[in-house]
PDB file of N, CA and C in Angstrom:
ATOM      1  N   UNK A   1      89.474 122.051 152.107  1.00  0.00           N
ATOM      2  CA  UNK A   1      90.324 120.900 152.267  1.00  0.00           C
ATOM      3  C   UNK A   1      91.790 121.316 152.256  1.00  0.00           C
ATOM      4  N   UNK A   2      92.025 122.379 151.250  1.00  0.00           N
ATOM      5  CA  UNK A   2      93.500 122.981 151.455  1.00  0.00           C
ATOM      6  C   UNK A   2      93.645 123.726 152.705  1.00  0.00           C
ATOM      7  N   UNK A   3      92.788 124.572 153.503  1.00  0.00           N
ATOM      8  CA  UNK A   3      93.493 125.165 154.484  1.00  0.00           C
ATOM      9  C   UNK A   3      93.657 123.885 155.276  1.00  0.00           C
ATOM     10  N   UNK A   4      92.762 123.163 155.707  1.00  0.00           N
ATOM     11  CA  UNK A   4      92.706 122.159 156.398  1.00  0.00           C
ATOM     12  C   UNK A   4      93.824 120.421 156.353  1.00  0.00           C
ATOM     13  N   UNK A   5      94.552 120.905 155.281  1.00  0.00           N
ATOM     14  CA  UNK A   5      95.556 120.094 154.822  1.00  0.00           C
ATOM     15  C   UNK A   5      95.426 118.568 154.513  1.00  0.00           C
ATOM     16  N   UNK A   6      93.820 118.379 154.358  1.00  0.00           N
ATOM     17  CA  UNK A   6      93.229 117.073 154.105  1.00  0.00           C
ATOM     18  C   UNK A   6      93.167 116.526 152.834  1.00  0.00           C
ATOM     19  N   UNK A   7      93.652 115.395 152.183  1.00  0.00           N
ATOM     20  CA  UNK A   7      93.725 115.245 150.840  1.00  0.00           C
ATOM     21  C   UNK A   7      92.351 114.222 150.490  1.00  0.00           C
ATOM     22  N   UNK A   8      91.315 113.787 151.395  1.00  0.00           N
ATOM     23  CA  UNK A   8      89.981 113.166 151.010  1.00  0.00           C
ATOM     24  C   UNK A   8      88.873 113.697 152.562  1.00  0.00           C
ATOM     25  N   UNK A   9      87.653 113.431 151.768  1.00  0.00           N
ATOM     26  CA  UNK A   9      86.842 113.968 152.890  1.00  0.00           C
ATOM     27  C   UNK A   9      85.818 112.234 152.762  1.00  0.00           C
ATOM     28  N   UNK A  10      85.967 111.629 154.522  1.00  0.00           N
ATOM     29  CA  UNK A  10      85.077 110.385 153.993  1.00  0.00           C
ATOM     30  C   UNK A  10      83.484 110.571 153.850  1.00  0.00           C
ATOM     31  N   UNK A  11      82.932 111.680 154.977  1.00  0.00           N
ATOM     32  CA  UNK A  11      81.511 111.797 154.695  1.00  0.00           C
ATOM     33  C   UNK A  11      81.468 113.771 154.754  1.00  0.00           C
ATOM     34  N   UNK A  12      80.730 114.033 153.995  1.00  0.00           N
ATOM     35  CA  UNK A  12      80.727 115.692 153.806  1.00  0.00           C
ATOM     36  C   UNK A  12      78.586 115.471 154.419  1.00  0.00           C
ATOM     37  N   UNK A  13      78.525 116.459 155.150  1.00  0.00           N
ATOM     38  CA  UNK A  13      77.331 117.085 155.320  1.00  0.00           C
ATOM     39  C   UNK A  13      77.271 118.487 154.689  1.00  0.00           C
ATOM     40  N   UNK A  14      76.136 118.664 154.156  1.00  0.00           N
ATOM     41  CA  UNK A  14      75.557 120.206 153.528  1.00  0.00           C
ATOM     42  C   UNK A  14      74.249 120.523 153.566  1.00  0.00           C
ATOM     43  N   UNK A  15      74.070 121.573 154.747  1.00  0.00           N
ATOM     44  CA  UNK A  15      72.842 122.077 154.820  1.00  0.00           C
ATOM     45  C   UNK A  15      73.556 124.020 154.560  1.00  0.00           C
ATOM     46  N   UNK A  16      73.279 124.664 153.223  1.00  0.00           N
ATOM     47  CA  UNK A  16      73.658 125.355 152.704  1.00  0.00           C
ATOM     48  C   UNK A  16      72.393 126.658 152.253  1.00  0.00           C
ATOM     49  N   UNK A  17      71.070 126.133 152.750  1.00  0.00           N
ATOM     50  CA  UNK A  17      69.813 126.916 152.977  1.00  0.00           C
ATOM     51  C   UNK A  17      70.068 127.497 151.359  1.00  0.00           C
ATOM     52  N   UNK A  18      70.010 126.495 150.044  1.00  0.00           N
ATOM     53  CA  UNK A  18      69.882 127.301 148.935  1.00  0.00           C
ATOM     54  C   UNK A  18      71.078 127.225 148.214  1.00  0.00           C
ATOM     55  N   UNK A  19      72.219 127.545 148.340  1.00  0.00           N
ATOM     56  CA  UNK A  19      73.318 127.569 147.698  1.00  0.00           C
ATOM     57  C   UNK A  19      74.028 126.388 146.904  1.00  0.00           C
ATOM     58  N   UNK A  20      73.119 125.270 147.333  1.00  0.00           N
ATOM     59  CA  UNK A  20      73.649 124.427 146.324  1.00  0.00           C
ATOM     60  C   UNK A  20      74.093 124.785 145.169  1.00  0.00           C
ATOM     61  N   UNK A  21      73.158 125.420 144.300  1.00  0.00           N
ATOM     62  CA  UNK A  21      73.843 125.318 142.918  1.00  0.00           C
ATOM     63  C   UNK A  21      74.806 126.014 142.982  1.00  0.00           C
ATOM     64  N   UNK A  22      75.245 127.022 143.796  1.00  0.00           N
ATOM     65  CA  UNK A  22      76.985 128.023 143.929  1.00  0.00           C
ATOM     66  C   UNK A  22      78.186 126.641 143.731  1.00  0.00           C
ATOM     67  N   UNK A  23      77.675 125.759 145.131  1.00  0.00           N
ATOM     68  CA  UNK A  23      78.460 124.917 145.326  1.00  0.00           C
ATOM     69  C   UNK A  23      78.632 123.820 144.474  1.00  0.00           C
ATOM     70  N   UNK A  24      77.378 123.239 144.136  1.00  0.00           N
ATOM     71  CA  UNK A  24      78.005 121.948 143.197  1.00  0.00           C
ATOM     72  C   UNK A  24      78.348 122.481 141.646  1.00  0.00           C
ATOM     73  N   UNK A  25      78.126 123.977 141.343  1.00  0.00           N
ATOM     74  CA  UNK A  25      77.962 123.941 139.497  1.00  0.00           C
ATOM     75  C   UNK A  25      79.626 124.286 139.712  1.00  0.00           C
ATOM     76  N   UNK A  26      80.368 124.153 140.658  1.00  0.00           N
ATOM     77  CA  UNK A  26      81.815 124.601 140.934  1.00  0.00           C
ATOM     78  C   UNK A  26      82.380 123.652 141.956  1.00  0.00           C
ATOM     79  N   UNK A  27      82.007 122.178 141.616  1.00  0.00           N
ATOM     80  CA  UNK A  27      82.465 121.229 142.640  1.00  0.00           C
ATOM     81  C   UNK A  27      83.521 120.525 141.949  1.00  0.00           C
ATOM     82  N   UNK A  28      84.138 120.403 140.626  1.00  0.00           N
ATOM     83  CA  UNK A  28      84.839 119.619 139.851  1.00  0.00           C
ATOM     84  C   UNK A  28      86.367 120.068 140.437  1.00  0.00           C
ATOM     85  N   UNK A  29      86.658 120.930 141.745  1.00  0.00           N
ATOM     86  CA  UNK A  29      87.632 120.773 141.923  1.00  0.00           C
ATOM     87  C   UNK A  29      88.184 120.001 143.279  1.00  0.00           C
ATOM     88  N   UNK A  30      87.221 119.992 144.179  1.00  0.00           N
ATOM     89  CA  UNK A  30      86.861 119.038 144.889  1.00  0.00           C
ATOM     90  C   UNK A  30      85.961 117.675 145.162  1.00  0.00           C
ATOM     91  N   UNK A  31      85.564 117.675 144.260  1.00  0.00           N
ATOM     92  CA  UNK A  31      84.083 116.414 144.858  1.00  0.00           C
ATOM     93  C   UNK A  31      84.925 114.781 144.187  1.00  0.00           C
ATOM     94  N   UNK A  32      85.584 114.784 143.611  1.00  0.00           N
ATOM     95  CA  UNK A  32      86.381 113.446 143.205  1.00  0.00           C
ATOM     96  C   UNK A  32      86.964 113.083 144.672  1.00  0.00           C
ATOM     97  N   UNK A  33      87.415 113.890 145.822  1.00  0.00           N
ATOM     98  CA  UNK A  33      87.860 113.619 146.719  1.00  0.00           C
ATOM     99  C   UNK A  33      86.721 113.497 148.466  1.00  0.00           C
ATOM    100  N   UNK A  34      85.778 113.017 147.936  1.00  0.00           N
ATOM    101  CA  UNK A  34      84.723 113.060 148.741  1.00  0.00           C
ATOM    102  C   UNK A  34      83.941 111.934 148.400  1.00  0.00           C
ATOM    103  N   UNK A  35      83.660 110.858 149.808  1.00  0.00           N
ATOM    104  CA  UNK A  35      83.505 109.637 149.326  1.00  0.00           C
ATOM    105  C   UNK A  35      81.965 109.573 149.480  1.00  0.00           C
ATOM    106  N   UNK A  36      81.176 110.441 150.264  1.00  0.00           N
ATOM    107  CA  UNK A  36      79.666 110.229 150.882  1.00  0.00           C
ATOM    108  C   UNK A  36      79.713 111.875 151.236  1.00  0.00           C
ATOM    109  N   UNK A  37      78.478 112.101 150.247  1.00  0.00           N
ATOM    110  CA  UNK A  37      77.701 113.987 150.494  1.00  0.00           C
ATOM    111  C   UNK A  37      76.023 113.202 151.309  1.00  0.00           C
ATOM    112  N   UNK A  38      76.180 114.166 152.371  1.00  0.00           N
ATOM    113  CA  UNK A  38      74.265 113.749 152.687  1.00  0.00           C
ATOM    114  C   UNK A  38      73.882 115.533 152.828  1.00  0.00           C
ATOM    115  N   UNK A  39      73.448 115.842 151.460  1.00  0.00           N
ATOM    116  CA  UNK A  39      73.026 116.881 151.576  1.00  0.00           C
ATOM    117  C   UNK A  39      71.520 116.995 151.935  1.00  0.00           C
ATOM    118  N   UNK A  40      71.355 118.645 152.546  1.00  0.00           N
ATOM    119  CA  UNK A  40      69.911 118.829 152.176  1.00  0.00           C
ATOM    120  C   UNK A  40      69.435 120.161 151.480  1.00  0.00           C
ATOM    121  N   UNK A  41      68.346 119.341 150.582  1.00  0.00           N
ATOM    122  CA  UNK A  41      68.020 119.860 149.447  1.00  0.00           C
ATOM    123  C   UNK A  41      67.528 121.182 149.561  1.00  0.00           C
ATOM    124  N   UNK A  42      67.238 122.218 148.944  1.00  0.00           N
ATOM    125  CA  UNK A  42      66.344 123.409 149.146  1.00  0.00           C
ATOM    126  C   UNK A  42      65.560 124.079 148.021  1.00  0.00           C
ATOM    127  N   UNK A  43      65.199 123.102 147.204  1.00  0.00           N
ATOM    128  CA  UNK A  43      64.968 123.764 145.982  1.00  0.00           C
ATOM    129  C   UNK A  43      63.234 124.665 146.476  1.00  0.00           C
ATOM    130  N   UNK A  44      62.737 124.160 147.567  1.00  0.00           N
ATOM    131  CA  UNK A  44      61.968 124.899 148.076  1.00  0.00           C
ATOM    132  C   UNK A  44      61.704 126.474 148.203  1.00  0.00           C
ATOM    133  N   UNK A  45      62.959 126.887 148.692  1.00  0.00           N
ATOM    134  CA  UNK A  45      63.659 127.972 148.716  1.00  0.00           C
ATOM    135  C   UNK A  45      63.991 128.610 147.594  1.00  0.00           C
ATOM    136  N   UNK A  46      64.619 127.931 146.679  1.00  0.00           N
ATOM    137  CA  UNK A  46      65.390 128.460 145.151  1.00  0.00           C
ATOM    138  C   UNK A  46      65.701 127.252 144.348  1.00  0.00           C
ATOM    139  N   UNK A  47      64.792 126.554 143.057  1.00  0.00           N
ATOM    140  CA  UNK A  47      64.723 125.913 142.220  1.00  0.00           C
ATOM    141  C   UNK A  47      65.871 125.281 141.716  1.00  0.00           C
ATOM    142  N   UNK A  48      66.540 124.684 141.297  1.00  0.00           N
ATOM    143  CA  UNK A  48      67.327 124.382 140.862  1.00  0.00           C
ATOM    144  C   UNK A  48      68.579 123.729 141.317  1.00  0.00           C
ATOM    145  N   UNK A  49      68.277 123.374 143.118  1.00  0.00           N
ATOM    146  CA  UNK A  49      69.292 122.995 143.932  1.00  0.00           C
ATOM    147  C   UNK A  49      69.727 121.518 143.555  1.00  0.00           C
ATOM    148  N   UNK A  50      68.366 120.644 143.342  1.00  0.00           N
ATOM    149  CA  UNK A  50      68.599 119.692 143.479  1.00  0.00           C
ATOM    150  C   UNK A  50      69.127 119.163 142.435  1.00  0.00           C
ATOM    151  N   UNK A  51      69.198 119.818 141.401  1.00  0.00           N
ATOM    152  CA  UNK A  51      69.751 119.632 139.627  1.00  0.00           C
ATOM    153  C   UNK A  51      71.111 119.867 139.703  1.00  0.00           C
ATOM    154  N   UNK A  52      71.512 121.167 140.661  1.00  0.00           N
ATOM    155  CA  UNK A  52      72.790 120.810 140.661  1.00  0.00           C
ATOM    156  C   UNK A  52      73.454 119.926 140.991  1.00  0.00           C
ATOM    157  N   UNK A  53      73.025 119.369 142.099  1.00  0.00           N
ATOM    158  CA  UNK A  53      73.498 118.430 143.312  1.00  0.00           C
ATOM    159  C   UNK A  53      73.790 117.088 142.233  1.00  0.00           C
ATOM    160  N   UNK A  54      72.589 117.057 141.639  1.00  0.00           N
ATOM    161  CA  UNK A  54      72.645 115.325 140.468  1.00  0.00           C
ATOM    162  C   UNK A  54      73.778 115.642 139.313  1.00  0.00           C
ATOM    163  N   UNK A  55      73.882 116.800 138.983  1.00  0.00           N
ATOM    164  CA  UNK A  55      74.995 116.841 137.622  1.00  0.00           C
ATOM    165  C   UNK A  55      76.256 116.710 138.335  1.00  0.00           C
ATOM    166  N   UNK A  56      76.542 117.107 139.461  1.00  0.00           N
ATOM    167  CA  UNK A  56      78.143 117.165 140.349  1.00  0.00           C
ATOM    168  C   UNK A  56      78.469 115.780 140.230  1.00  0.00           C
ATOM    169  N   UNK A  57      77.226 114.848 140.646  1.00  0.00           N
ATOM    170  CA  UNK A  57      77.752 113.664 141.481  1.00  0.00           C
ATOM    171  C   UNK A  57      77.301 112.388 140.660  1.00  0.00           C
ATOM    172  N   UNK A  58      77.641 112.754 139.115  1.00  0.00           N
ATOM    173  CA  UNK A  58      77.137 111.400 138.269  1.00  0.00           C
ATOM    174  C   UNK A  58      77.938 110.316 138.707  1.00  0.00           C
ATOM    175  N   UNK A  59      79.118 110.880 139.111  1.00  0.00           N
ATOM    176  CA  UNK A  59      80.051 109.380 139.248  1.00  0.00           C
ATOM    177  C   UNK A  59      79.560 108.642 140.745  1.00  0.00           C
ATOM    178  N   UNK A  60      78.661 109.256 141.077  1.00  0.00           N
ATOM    179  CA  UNK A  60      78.143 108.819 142.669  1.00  0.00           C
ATOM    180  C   UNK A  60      77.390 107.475 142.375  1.00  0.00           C
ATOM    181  N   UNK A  61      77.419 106.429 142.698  1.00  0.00           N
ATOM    182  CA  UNK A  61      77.130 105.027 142.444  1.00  0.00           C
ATOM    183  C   UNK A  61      75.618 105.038 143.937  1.00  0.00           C
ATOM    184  N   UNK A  62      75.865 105.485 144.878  1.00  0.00           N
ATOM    185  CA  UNK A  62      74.375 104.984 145.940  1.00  0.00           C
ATOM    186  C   UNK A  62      73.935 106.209 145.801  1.00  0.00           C
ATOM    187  N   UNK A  63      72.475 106.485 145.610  1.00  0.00           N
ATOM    188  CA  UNK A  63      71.237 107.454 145.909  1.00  0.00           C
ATOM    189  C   UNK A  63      69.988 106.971 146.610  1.00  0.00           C
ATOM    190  N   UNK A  64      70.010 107.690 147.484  1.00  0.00           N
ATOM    191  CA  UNK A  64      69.314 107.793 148.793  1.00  0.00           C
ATOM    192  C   UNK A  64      68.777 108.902 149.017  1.00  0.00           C
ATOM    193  N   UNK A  65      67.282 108.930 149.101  1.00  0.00           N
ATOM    194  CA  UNK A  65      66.339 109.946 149.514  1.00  0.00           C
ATOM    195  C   UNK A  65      65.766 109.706 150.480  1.00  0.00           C
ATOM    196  N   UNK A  66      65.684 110.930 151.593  1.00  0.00           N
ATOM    197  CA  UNK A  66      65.047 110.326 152.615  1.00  0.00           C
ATOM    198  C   UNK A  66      64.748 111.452 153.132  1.00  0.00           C
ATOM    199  N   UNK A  67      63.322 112.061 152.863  1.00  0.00           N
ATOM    200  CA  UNK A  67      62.325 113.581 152.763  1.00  0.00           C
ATOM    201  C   UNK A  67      63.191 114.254 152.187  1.00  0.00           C
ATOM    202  N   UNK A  68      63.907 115.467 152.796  1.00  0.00           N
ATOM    203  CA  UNK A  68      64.643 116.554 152.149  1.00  0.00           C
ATOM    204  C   UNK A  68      66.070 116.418 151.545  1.00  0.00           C
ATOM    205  N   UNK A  69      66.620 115.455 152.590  1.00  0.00           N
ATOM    206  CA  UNK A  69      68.148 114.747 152.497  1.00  0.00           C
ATOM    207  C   UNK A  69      67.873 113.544 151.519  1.00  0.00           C
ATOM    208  N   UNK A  70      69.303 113.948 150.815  1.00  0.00           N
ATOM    209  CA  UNK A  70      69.885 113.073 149.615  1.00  0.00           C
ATOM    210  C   UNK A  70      71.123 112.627 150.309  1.00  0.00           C
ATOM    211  N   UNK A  71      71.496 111.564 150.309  1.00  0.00           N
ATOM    212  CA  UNK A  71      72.226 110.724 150.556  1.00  0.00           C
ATOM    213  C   UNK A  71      73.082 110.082 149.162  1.00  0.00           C
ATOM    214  N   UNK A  72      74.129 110.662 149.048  1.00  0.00           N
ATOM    215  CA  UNK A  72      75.069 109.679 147.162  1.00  0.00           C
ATOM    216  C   UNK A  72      76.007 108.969 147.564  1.00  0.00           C
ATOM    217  N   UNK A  73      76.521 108.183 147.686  1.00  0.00           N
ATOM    218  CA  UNK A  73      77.679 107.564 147.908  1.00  0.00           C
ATOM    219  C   UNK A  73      78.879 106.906 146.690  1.00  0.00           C
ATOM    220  N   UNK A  74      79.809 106.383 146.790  1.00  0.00           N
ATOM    221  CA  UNK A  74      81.228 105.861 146.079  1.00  0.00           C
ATOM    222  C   UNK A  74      80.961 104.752 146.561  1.00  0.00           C
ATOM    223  N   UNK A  75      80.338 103.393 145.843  1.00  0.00           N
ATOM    224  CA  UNK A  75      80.871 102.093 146.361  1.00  0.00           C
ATOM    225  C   UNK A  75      82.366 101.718 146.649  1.00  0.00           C
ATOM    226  N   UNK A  76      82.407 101.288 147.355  1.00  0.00           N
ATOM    227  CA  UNK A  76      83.731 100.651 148.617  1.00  0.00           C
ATOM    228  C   UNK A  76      84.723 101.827 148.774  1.00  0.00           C
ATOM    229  N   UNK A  77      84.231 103.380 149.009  1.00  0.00           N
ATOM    230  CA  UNK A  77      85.207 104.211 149.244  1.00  0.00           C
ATOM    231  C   UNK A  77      85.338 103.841 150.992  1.00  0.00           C
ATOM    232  N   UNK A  78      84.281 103.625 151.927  1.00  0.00           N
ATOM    233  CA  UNK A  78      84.509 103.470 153.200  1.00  0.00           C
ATOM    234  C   UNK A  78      85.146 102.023 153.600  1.00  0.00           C
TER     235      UNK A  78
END
């Protein structure tokens, strides 16, 4: 978001084949500025993806599952 000079992101996609937990156990410096993540999950791959994904985004008010993709949203950020 800093190289990119953007100060909010309205919808983030993440298909990261696994790396979730890199990304969300180190999201507290970005994810307050991100109004809708539709990730997909991989704990298939490596355990523990989807645990990260839920501790990042407690303040996430909509959850949405739909097969592999999680869907969280910010009521009335859009």
């Amino acid at each position: 978001m800093e190289m990119a000079g953007v100060e909010r992101v309205d919808i983030l996609k993440v298909d990261i084949e696994g790396a979730e937990i890199e990304v969300f156990e180190t999201a507290a410096s970005w994810i307050q500025h991100v109004g809708v993540i539709i990730v997909e999950l991989h704990d298939r791959l490596r355990d523990g993806c989807e645990a990260a994904v839920m501790r990042a985004t407690t303040d996430f008010q909509i959850r949405r599952r739909q097969g592999e993709y999680m869907v969280l949203g910010r009521k009335g950020w859009l």
